[in-house]
N, C-alpha and C. Protein backbone atom coordinates (compact mmCIF):
# COMPACT_ATOMS: atom_id res chain seq x y z
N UNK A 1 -68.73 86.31 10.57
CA UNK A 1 -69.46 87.54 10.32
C UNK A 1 -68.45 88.66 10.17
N UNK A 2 -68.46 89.48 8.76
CA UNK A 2 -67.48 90.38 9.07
C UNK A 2 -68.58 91.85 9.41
N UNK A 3 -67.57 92.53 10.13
CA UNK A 3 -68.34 93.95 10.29
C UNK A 3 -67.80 95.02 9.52
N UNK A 4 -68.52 95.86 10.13
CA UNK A 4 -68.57 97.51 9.49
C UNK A 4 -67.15 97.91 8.70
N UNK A 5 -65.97 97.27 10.01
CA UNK A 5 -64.82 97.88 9.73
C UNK A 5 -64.04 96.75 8.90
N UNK A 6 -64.51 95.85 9.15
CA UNK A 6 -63.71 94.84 7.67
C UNK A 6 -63.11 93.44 8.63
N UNK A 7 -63.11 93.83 10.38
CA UNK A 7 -62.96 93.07 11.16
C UNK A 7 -63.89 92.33 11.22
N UNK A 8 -62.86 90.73 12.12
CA UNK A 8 -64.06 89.30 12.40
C UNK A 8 -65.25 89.97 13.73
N UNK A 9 -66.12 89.79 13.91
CA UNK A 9 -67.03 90.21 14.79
C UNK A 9 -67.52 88.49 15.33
N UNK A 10 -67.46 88.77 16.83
CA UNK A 10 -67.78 87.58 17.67
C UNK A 10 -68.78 88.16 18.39
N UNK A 11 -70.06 87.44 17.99
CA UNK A 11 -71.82 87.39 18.72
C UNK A 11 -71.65 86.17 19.98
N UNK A 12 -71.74 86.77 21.19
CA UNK A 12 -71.74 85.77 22.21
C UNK A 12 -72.83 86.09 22.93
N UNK A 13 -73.65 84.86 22.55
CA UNK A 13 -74.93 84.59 23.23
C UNK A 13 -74.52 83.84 24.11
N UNK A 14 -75.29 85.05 25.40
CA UNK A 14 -75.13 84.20 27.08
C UNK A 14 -76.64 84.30 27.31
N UNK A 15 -77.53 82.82 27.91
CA UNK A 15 -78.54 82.51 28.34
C UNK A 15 -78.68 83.55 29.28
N UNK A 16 -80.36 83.44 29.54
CA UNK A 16 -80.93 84.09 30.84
C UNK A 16 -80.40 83.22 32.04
N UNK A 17 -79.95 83.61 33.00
CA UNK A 17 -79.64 82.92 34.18
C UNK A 17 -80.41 83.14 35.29
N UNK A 18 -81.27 84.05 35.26
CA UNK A 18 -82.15 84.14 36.52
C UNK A 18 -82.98 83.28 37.26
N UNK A 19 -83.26 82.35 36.24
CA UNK A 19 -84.21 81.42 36.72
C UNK A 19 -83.40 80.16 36.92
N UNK A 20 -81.98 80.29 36.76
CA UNK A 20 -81.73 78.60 36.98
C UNK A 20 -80.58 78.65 37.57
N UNK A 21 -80.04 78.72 39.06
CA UNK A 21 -78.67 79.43 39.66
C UNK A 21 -77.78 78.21 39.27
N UNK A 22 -78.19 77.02 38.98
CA UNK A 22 -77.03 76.10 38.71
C UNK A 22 -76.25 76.51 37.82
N UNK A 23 -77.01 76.89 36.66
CA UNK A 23 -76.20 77.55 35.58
C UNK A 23 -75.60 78.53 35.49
N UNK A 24 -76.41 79.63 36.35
CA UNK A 24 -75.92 80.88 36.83
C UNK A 24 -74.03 80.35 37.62
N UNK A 25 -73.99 79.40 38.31
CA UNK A 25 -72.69 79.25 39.23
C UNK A 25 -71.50 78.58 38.00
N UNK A 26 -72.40 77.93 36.66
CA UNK A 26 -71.46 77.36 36.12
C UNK A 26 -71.11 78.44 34.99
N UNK A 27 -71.73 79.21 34.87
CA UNK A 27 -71.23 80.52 33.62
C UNK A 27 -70.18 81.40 34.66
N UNK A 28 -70.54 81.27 36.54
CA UNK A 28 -70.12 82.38 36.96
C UNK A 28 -68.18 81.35 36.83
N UNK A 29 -68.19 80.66 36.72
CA UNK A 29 -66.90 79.73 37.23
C UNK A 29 -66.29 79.77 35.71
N UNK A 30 -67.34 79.25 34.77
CA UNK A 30 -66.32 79.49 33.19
C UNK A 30 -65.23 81.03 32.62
N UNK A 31 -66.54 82.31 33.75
CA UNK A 31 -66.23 83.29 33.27
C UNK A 31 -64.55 83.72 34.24
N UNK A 32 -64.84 83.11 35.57
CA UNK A 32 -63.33 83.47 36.10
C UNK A 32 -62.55 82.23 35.31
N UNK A 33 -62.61 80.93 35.12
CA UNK A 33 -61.29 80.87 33.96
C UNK A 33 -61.11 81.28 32.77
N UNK A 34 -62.23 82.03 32.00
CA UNK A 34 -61.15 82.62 30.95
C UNK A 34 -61.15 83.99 31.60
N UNK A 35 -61.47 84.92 32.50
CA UNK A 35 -60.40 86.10 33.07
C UNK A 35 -59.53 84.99 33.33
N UNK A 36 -58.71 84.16 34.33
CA UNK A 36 -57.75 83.66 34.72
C UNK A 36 -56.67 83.64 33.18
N UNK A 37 -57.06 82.94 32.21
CA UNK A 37 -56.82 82.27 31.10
C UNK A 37 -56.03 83.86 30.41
N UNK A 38 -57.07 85.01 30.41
CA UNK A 38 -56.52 86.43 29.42
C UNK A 38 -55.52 86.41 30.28
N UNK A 39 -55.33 86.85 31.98
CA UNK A 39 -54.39 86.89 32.71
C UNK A 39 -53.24 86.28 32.71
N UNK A 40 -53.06 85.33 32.28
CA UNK A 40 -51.74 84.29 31.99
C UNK A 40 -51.34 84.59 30.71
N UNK A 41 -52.19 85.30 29.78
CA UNK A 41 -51.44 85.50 27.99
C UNK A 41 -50.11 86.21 28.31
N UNK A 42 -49.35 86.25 27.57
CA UNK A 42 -48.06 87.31 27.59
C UNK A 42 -48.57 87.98 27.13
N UNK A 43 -48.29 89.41 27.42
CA UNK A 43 -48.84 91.24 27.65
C UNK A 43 -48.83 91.46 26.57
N UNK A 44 -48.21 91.31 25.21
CA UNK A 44 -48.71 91.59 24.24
C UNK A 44 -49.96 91.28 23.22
N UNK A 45 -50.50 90.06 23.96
CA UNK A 45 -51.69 89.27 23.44
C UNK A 45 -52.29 89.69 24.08
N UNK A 46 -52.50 90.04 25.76
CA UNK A 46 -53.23 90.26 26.52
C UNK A 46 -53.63 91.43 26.34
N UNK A 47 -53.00 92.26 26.12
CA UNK A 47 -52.95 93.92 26.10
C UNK A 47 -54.41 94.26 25.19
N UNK A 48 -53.85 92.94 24.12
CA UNK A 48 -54.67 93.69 22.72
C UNK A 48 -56.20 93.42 22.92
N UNK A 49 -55.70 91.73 22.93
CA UNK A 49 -57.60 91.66 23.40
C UNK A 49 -58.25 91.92 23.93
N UNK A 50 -57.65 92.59 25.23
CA UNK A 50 -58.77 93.72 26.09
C UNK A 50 -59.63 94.85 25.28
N UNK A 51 -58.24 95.17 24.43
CA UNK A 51 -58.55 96.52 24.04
C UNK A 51 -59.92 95.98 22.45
N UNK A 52 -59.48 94.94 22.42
CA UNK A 52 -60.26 94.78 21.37
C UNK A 52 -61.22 94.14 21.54
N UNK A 53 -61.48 92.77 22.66
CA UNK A 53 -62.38 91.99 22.70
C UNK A 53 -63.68 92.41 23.76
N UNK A 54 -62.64 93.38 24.84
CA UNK A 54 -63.38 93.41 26.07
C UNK A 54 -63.89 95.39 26.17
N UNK A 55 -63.03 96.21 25.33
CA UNK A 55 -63.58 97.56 24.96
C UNK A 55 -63.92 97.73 23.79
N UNK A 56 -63.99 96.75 22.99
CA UNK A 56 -64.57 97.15 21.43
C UNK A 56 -63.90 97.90 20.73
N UNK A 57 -62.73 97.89 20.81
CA UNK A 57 -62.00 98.84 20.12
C UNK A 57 -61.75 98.70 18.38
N UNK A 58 -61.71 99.38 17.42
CA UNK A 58 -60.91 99.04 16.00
C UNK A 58 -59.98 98.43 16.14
N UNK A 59 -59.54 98.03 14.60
CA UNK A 59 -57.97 97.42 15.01
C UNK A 59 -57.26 98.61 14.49
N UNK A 60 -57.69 99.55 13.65
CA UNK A 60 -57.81 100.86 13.28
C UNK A 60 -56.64 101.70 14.67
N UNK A 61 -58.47 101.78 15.64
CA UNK A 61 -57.80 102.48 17.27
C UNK A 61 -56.82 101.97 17.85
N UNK A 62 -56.81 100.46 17.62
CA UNK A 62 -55.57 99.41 18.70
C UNK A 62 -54.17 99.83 17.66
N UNK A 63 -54.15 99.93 16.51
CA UNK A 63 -52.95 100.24 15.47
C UNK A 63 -52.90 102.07 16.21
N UNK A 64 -52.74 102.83 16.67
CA UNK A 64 -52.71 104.41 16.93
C UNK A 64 -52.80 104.26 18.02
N UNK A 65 -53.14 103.12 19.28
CA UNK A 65 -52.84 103.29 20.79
C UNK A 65 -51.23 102.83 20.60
N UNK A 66 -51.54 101.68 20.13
CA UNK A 66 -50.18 101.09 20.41
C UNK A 66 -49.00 101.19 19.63
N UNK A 67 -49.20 102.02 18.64
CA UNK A 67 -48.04 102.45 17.71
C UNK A 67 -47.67 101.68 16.98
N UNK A 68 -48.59 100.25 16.78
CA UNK A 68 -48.05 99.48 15.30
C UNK A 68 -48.51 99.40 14.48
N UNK A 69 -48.25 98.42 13.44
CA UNK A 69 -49.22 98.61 11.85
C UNK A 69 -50.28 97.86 12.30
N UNK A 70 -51.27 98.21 11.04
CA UNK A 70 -52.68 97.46 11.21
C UNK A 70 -52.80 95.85 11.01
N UNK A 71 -51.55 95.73 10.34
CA UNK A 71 -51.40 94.04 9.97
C UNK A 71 -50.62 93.45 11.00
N UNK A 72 -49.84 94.66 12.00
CA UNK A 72 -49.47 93.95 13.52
C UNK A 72 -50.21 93.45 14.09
N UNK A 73 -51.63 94.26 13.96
CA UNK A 73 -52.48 94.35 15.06
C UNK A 73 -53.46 92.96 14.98
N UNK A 74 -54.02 92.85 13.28
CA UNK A 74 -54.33 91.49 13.15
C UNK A 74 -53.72 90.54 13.52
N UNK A 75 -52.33 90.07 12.91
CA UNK A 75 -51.55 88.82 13.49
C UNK A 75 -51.67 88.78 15.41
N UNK A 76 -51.63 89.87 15.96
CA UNK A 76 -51.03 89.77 17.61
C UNK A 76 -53.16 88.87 18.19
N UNK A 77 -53.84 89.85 17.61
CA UNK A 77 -55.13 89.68 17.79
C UNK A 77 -55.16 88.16 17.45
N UNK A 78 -55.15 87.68 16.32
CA UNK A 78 -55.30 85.74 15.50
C UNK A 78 -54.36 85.12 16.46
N UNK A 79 -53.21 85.49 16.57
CA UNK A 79 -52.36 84.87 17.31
C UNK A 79 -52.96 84.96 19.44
N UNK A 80 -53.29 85.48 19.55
CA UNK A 80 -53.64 85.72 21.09
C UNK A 80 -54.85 84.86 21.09
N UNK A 81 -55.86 84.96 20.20
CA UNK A 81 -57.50 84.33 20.26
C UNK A 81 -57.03 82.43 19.79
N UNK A 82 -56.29 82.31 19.41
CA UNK A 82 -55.68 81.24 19.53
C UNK A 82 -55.03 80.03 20.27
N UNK A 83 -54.01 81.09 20.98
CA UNK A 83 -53.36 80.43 22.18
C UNK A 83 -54.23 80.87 23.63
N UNK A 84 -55.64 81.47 23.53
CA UNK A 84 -56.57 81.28 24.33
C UNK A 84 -57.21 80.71 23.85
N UNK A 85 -57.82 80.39 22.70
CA UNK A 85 -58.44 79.28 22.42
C UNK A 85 -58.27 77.86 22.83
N UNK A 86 -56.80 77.63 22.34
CA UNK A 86 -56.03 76.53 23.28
C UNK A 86 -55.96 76.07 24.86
N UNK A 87 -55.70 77.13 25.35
CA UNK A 87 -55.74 76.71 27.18
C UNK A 87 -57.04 76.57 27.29
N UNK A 88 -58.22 77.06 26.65
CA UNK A 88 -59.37 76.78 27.05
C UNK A 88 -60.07 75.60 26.92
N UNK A 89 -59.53 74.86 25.86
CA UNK A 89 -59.61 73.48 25.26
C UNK A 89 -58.76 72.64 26.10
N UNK A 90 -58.14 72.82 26.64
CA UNK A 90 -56.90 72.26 27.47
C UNK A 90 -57.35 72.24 29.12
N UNK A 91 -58.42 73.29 29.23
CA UNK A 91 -59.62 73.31 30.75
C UNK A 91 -60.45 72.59 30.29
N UNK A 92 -60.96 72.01 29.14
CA UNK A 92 -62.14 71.97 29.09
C UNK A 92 -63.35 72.76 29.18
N UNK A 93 -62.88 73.70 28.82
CA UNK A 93 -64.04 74.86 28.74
C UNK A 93 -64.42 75.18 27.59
N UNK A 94 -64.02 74.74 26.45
CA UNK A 94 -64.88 74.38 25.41
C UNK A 94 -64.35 73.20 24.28
């Protein structure tokens, strides 16, 4: 899906959990390993995808926080959602 700004846009549908705590304990356990998982990126991957995955930021805004080009900002972003993609496949978490 691309969006507004020309960026990939990720729709993450999370179930109702109220009614079923098993699931509720197993979303609550997936969600501390990937915090664990962002936590272990090296700070330049980590940095970004906060700013981008977890505040919604442009890559626009993330290129003018962080003082690099906009095609930095893509590669660090593809490159970070990647090698978290990986350890997560590597937990078994997806």
């Amino acid at each position: 899906i691309m969006g507004s700004r020309g960026d990939t846009e990720y729709d993450l549908q999370l179930p109702d959990l109220r009614e079923n705590p098993e699931e509720e304990v197993i979303m609550s356990d997936s969600l501390r390993i990937v915090r664990e998982e962002i936590d272990r990126l090296p700070e330049d991957y980590r940095e970004i995808l906060l700013l981008r995955d977890i505040q919604g930021l442009s890559y626009n805004e993330i290129a003018e926080i962080l003082g690099i080009s906009l095609s930095n900002v893509k590669v660090r972003i593809h490159r970070g959602r990647e090698l978290l993609k990986n350890r997560l496949l590597e937990r078994g978490l997806i």
